[in-house]
Protein backbone atom coordinates (compact mmCIF):
# COMPACT_ATOMS: atom_id res chain seq x y z
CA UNK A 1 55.31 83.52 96.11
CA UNK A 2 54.77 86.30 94.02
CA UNK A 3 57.95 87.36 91.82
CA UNK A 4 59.43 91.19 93.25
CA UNK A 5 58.47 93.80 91.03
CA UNK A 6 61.58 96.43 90.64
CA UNK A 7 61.42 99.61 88.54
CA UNK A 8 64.03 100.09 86.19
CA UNK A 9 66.42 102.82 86.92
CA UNK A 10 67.66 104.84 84.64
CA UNK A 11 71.81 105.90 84.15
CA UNK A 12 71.59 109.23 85.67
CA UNK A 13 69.65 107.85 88.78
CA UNK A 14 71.96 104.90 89.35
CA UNK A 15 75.03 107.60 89.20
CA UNK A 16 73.34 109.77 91.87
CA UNK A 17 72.35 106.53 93.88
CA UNK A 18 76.12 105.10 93.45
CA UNK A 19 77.23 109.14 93.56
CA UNK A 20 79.57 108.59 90.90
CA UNK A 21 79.07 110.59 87.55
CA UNK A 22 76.94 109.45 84.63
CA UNK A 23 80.04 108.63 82.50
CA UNK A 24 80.75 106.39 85.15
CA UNK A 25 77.81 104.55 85.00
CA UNK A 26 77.76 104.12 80.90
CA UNK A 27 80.92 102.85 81.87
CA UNK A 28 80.65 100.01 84.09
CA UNK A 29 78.07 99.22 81.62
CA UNK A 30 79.99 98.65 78.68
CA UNK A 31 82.43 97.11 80.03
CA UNK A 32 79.68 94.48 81.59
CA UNK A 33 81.05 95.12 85.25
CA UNK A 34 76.99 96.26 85.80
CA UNK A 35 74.18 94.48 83.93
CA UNK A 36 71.67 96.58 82.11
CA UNK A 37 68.93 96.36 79.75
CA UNK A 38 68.78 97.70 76.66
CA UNK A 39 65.58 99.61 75.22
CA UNK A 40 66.23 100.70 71.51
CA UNK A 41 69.54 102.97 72.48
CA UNK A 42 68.43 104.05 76.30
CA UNK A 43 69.49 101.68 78.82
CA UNK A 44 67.98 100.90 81.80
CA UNK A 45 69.33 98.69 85.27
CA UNK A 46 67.42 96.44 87.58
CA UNK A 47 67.77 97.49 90.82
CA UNK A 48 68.64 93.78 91.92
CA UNK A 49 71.34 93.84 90.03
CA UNK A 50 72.85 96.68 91.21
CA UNK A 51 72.37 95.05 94.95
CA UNK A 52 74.32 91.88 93.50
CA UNK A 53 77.13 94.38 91.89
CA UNK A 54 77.14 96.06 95.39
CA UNK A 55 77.47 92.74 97.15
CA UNK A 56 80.51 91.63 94.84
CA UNK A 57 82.40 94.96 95.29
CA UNK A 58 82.30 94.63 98.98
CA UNK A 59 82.81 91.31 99.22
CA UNK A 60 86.37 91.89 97.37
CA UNK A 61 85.39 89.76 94.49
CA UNK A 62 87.00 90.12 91.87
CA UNK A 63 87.05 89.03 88.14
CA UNK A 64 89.29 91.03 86.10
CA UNK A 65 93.15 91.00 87.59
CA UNK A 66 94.94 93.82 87.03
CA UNK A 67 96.37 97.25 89.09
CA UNK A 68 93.89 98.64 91.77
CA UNK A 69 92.12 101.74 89.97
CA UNK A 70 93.69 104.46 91.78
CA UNK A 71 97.04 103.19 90.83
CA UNK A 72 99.01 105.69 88.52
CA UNK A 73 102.48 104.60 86.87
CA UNK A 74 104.93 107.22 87.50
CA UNK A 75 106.33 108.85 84.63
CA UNK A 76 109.72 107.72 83.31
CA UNK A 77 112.42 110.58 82.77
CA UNK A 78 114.24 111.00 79.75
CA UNK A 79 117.71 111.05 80.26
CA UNK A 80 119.43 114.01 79.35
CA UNK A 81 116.49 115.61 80.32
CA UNK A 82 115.82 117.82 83.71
């Protein structure tokens, strides 16, 4: 069977794909939660990969332990303060 030719996306289509922003995307990318490809300093993502990523979000899987993102610690008062 003939291997699945995928064109490589680039970070600003991925973010409108995922609608996220590009920052976003760079990212998820450094911190290796997305596989990319590197070409000289551009990077570029395989669209299979992004269906895996997709997969693992929804699935709940999770590798890195830690507080859910939208959680924000609330801020601790000073005493003597108002």
């Amino acid at each position: 069977m003939a291997e699945e030719k995928a064109r490589l996306v680039t970070p600003a289509e991925l973010a409108e794909a995922m609608n996220v922003s590009r920052g976003q995307v760079y990212k998820l990318a450094a911190a290796q939660d997305i596989p990319c490809i590197r070409i000289g300093t551009s990077i570029r993502f395989d669209p299979r990969d992004i269906r895996d990523y997709v997969k693992k979000c929804k699935s709940g899987h999770k590798e890195k332990s830690g507080p859910p993102l939208a959680y924000i610690p609330p801020k601790k008062k000073r005493e003597g303060s108002r």
